[in-house]
PDB file of N, CA and C in Angstrom:
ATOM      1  N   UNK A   1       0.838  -1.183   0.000  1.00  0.00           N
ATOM      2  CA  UNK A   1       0.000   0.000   0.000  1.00  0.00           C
ATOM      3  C   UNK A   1       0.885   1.250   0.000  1.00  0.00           C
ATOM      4  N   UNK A   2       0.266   2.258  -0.447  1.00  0.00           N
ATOM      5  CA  UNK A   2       1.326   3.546  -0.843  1.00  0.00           C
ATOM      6  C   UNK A   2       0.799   4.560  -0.286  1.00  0.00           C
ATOM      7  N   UNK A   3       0.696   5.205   0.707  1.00  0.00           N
ATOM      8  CA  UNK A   3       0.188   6.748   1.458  1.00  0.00           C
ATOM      9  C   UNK A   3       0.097   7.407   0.250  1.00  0.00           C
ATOM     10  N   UNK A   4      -1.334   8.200  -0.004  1.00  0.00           N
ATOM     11  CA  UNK A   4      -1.528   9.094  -0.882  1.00  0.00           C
ATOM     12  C   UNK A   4      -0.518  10.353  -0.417  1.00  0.00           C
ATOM     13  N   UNK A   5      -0.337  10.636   0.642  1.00  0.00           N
ATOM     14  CA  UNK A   5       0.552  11.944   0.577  1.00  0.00           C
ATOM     15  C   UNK A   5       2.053  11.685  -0.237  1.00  0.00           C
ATOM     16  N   UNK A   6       2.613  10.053  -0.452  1.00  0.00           N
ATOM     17  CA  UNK A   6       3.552  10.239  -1.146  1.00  0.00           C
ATOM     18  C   UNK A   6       3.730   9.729  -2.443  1.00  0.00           C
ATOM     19  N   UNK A   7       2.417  10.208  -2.719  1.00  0.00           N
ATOM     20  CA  UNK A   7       2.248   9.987  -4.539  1.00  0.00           C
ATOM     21  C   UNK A   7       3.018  11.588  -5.349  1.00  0.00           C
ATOM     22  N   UNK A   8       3.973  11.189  -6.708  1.00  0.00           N
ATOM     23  CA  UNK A   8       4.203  12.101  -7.195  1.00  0.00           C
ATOM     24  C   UNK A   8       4.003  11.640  -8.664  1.00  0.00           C
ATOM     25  N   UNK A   9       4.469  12.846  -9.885  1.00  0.00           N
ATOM     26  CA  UNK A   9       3.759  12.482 -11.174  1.00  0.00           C
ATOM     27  C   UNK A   9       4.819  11.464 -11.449  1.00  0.00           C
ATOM     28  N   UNK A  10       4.104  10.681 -12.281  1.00  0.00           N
ATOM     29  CA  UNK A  10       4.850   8.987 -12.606  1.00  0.00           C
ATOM     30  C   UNK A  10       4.649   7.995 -12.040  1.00  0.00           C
ATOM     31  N   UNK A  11       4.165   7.841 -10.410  1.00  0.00           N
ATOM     32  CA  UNK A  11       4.041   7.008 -10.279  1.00  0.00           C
ATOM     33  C   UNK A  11       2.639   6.537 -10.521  1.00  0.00           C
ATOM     34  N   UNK A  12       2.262   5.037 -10.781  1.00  0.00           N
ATOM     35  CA  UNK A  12       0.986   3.949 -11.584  1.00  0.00           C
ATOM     36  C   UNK A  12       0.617   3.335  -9.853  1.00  0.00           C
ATOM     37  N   UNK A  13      -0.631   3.632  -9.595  1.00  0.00           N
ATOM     38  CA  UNK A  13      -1.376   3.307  -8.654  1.00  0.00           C
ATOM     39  C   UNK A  13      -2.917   2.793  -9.106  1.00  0.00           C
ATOM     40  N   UNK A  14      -3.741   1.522  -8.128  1.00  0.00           N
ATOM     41  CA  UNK A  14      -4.347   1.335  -8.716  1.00  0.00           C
ATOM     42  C   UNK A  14      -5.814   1.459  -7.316  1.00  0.00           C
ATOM     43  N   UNK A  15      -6.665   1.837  -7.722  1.00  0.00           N
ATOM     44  CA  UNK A  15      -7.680   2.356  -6.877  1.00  0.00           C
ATOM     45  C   UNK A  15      -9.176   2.151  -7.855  1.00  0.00           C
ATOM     46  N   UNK A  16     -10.142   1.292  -6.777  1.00  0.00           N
ATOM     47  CA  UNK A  16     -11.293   1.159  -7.048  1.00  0.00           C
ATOM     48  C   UNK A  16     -11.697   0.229  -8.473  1.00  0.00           C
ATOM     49  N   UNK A  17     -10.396  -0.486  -8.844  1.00  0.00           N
ATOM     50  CA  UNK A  17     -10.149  -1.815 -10.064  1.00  0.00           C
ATOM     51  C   UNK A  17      -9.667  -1.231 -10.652  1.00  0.00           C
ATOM     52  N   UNK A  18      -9.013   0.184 -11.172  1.00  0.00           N
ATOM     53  CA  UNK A  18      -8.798   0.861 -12.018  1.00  0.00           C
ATOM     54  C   UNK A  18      -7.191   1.162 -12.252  1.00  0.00           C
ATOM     55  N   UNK A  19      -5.786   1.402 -12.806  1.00  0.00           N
ATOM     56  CA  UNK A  19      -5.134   1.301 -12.890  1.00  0.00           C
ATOM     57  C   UNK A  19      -4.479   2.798 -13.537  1.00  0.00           C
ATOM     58  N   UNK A  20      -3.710   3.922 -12.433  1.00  0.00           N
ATOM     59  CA  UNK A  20      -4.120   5.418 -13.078  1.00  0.00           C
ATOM     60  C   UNK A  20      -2.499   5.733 -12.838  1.00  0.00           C
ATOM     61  N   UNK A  21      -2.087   6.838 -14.063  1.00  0.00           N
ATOM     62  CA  UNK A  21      -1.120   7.606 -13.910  1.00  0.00           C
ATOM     63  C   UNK A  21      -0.835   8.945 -13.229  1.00  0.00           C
ATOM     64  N   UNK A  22      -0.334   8.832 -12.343  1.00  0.00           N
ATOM     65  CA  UNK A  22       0.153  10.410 -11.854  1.00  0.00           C
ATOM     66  C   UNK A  22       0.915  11.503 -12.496  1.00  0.00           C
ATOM     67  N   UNK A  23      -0.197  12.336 -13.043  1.00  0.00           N
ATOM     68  CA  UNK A  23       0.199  13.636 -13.818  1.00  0.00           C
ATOM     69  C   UNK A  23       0.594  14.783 -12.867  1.00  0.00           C
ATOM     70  N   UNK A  24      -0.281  15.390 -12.126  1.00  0.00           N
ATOM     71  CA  UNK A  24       0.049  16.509 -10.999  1.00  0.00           C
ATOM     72  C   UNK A  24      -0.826  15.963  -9.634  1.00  0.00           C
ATOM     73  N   UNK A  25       0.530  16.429  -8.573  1.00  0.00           N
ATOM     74  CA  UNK A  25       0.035  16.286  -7.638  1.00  0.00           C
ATOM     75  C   UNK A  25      -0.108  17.791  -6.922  1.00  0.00           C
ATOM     76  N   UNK A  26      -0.628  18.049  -5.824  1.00  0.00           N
ATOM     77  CA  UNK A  26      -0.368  19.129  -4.891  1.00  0.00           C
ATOM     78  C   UNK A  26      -1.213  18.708  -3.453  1.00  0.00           C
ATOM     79  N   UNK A  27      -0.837  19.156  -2.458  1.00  0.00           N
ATOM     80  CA  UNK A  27      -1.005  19.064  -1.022  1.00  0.00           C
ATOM     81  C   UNK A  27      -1.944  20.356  -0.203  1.00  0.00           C
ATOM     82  N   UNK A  28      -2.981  19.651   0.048  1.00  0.00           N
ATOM     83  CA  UNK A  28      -3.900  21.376   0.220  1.00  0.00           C
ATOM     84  C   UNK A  28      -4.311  21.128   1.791  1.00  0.00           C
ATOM     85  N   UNK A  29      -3.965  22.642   2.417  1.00  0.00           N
ATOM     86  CA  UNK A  29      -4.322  22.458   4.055  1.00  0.00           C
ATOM     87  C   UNK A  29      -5.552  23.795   3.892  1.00  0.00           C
ATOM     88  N   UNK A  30      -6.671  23.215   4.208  1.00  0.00           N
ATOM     89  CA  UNK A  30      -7.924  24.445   4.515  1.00  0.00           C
ATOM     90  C   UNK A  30      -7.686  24.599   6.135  1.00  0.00           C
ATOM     91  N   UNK A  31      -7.639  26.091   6.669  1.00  0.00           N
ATOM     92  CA  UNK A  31      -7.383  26.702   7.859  1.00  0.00           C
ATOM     93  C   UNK A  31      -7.270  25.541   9.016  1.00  0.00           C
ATOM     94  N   UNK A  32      -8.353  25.610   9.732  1.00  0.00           N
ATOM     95  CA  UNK A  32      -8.537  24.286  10.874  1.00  0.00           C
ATOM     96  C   UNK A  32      -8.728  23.001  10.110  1.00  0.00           C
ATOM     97  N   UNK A  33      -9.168  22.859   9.115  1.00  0.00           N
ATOM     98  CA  UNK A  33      -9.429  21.119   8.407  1.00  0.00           C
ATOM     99  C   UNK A  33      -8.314  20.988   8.064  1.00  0.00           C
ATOM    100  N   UNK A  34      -8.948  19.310   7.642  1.00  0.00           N
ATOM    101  CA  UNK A  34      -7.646  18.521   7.412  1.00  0.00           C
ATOM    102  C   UNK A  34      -7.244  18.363   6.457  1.00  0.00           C
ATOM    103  N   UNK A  35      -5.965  18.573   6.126  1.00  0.00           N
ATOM    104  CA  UNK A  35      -5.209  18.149   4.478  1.00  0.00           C
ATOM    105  C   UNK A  35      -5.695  17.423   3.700  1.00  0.00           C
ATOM    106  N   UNK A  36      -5.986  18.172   2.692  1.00  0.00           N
ATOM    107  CA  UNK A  36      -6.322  16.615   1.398  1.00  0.00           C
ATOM    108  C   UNK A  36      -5.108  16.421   0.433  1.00  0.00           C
ATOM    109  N   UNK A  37      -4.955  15.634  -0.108  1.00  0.00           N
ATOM    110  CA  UNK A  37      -4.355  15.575  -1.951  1.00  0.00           C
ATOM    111  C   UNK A  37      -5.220  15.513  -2.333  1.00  0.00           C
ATOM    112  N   UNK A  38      -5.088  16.115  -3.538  1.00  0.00           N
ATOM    113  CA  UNK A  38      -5.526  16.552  -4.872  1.00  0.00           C
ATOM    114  C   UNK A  38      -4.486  15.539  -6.120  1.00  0.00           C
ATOM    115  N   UNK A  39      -5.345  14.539  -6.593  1.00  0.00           N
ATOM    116  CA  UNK A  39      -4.104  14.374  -8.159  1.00  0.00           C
ATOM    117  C   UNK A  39      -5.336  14.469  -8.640  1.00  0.00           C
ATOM    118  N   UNK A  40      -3.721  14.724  -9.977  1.00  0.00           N
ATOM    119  CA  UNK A  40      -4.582  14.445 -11.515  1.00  0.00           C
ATOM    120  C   UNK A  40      -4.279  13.583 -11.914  1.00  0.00           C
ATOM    121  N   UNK A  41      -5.047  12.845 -12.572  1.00  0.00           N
ATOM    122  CA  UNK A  41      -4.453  10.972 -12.796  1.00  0.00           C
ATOM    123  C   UNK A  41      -5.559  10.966 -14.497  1.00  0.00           C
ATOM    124  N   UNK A  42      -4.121  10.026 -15.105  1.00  0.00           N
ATOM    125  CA  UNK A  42      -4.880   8.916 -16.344  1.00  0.00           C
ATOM    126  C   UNK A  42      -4.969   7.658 -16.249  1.00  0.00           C
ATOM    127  N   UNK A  43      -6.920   7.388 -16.538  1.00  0.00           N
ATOM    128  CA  UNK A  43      -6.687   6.430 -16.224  1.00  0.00           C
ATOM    129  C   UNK A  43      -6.311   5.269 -17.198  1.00  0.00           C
ATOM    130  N   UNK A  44      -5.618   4.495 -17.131  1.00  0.00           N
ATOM    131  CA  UNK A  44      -4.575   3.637 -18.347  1.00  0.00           C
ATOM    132  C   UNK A  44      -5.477   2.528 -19.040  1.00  0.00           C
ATOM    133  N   UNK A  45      -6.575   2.282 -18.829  1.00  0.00           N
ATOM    134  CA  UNK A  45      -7.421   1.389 -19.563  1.00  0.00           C
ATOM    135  C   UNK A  45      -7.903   2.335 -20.762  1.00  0.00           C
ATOM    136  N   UNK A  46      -8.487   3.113 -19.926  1.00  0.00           N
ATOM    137  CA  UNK A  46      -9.652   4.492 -21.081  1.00  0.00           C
ATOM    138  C   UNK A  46      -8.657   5.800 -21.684  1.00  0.00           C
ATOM    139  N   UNK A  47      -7.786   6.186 -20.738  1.00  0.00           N
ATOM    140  CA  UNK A  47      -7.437   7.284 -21.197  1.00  0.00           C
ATOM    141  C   UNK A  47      -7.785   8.554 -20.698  1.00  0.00           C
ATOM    142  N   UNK A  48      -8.728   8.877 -20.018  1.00  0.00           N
ATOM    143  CA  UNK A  48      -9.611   9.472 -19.978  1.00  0.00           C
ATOM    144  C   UNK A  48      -8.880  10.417 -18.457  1.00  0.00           C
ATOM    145  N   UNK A  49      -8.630  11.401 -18.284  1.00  0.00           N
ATOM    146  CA  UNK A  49      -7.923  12.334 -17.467  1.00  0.00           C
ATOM    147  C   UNK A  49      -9.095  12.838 -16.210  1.00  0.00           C
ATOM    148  N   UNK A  50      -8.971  12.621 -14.992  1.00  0.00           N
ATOM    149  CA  UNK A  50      -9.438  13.144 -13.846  1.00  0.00           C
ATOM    150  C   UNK A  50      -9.001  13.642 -12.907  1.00  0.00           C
ATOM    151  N   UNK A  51      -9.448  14.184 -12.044  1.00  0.00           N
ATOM    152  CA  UNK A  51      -9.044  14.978 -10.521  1.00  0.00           C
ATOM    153  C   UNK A  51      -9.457  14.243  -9.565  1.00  0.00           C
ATOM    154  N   UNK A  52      -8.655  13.302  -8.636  1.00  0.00           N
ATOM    155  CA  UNK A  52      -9.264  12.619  -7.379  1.00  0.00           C
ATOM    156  C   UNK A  52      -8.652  13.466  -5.948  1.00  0.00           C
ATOM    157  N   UNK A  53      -9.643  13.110  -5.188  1.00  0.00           N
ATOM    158  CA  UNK A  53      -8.948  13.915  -3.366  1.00  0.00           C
ATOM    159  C   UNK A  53      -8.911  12.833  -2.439  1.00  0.00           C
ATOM    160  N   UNK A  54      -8.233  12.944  -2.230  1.00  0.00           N
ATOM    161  CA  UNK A  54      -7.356  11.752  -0.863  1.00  0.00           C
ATOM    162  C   UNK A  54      -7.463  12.771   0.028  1.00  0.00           C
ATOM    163  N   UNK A  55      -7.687  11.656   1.599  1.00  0.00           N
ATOM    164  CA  UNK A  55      -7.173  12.379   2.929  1.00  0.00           C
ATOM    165  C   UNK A  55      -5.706  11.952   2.817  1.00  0.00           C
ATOM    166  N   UNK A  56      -5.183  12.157   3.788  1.00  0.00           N
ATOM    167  CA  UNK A  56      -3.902  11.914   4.305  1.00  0.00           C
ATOM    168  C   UNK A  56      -3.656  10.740   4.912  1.00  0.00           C
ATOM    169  N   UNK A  57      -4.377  10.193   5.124  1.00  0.00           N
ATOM    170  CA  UNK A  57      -4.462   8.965   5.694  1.00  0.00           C
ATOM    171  C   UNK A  57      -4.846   8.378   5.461  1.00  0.00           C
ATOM    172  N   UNK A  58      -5.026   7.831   3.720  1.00  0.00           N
ATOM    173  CA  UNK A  58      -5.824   7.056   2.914  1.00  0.00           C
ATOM    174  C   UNK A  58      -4.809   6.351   2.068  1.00  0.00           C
ATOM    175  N   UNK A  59      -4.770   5.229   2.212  1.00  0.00           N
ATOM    176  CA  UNK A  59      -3.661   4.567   1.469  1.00  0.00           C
ATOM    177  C   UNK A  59      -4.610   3.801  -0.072  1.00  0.00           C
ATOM    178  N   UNK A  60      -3.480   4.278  -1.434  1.00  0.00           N
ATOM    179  CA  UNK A  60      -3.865   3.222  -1.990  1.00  0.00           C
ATOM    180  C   UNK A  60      -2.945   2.028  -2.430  1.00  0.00           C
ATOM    181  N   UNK A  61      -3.651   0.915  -3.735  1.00  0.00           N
ATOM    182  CA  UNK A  61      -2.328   0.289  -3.881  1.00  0.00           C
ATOM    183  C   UNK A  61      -1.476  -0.043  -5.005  1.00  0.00           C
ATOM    184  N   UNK A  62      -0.535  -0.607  -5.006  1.00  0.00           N
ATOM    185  CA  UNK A  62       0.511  -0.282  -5.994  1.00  0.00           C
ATOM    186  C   UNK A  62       0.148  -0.725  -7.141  1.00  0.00           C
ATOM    187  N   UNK A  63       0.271  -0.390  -8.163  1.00  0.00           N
ATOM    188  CA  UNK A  63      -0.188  -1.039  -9.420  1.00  0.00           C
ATOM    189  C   UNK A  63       1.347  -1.853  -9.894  1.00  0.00           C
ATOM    190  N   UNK A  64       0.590  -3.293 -11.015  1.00  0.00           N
ATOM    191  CA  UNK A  64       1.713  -3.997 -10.577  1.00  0.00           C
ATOM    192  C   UNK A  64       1.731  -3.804 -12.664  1.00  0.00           C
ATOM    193  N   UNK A  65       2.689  -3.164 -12.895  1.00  0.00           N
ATOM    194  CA  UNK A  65       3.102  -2.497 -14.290  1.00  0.00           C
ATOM    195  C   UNK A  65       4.245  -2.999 -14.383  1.00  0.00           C
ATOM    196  N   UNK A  66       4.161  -3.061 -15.938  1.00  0.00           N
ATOM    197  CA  UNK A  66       5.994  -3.412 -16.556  1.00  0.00           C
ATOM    198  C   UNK A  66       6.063  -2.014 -17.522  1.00  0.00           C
ATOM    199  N   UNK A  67       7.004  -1.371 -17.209  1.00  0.00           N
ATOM    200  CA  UNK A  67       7.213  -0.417 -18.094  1.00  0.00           C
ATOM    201  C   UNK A  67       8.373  -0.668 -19.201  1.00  0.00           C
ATOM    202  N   UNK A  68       8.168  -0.533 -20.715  1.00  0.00           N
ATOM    203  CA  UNK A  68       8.959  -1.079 -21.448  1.00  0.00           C
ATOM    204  C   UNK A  68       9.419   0.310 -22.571  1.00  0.00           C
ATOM    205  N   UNK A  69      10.166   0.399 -23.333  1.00  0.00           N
ATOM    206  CA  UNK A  69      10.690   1.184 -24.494  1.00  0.00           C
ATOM    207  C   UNK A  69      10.213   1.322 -25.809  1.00  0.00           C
ATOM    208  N   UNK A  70       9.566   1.590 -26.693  1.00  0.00           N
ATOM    209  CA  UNK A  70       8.963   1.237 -27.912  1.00  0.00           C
ATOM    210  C   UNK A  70       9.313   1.974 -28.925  1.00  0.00           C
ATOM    211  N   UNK A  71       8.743   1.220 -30.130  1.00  0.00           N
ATOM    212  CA  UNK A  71       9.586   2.297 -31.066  1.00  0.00           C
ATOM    213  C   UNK A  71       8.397   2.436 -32.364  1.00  0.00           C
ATOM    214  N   UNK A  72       7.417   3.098 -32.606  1.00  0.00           N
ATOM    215  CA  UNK A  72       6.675   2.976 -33.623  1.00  0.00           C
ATOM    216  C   UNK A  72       7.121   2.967 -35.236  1.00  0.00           C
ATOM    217  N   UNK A  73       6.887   2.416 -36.199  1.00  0.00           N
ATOM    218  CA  UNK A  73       7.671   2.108 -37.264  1.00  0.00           C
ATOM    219  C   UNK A  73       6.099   2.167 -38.335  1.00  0.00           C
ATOM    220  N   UNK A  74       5.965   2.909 -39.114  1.00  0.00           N
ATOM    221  CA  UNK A  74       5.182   2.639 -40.502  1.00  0.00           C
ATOM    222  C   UNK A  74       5.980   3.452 -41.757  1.00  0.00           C
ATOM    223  N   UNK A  75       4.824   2.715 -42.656  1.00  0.00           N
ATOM    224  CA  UNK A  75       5.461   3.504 -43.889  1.00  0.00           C
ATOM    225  C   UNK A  75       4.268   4.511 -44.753  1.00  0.00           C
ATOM    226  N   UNK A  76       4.274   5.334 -44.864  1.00  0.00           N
ATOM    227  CA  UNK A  76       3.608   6.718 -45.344  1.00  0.00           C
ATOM    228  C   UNK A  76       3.542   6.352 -46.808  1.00  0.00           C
ATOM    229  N   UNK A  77       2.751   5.257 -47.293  1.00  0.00           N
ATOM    230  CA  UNK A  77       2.812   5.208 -48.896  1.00  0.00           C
ATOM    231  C   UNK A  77       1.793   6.433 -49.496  1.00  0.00           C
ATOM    232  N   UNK A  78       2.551   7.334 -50.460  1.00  0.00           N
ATOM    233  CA  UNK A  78       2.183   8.334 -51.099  1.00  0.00           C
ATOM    234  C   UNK A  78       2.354   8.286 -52.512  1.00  0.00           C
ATOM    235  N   UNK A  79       1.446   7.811 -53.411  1.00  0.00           N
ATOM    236  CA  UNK A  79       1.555   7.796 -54.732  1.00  0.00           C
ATOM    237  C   UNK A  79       1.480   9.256 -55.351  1.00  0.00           C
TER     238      UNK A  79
END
């Protein structure tokens, strides 16, 4: 399990079956309440870009990813 307070962009966490990238994070304290995070996450099935809020004391868990190198290759036939 990974404390949402020490999520930063890059790391692949997976929450609620879903499997999401960390784009931006930031750390927000309202006066007397309690800290939330704030990310922005993609999620890696759909694509599809959101804003989630964590307490501080909300753990999620690790997503279990192989990250690999690629190289895209076509050919542009233009008669």
């Amino acid at each position: 399990m990974i404390s949402t307070s020490s999520l930063r962009p890059g790391n692949v966490f997976e929450d609620g079956g879903s499997k999401y990238l960390v784009l931006k994070f930031s750390h927000m304290k309202k006066g007397r309440g309690q800290a939330v995070n704030r990310v922005k996450v993609r999620d890696l099935e759909t694509g599809s870009i959101t804003e989630k809020t964590y307490s501080n004391e909300q753990s999620v868990s690790e997503a279990d990813v192989e990250k690999r190198s690629a190289q895209f290759l076509y050919s542009d036939d233009k008669s």
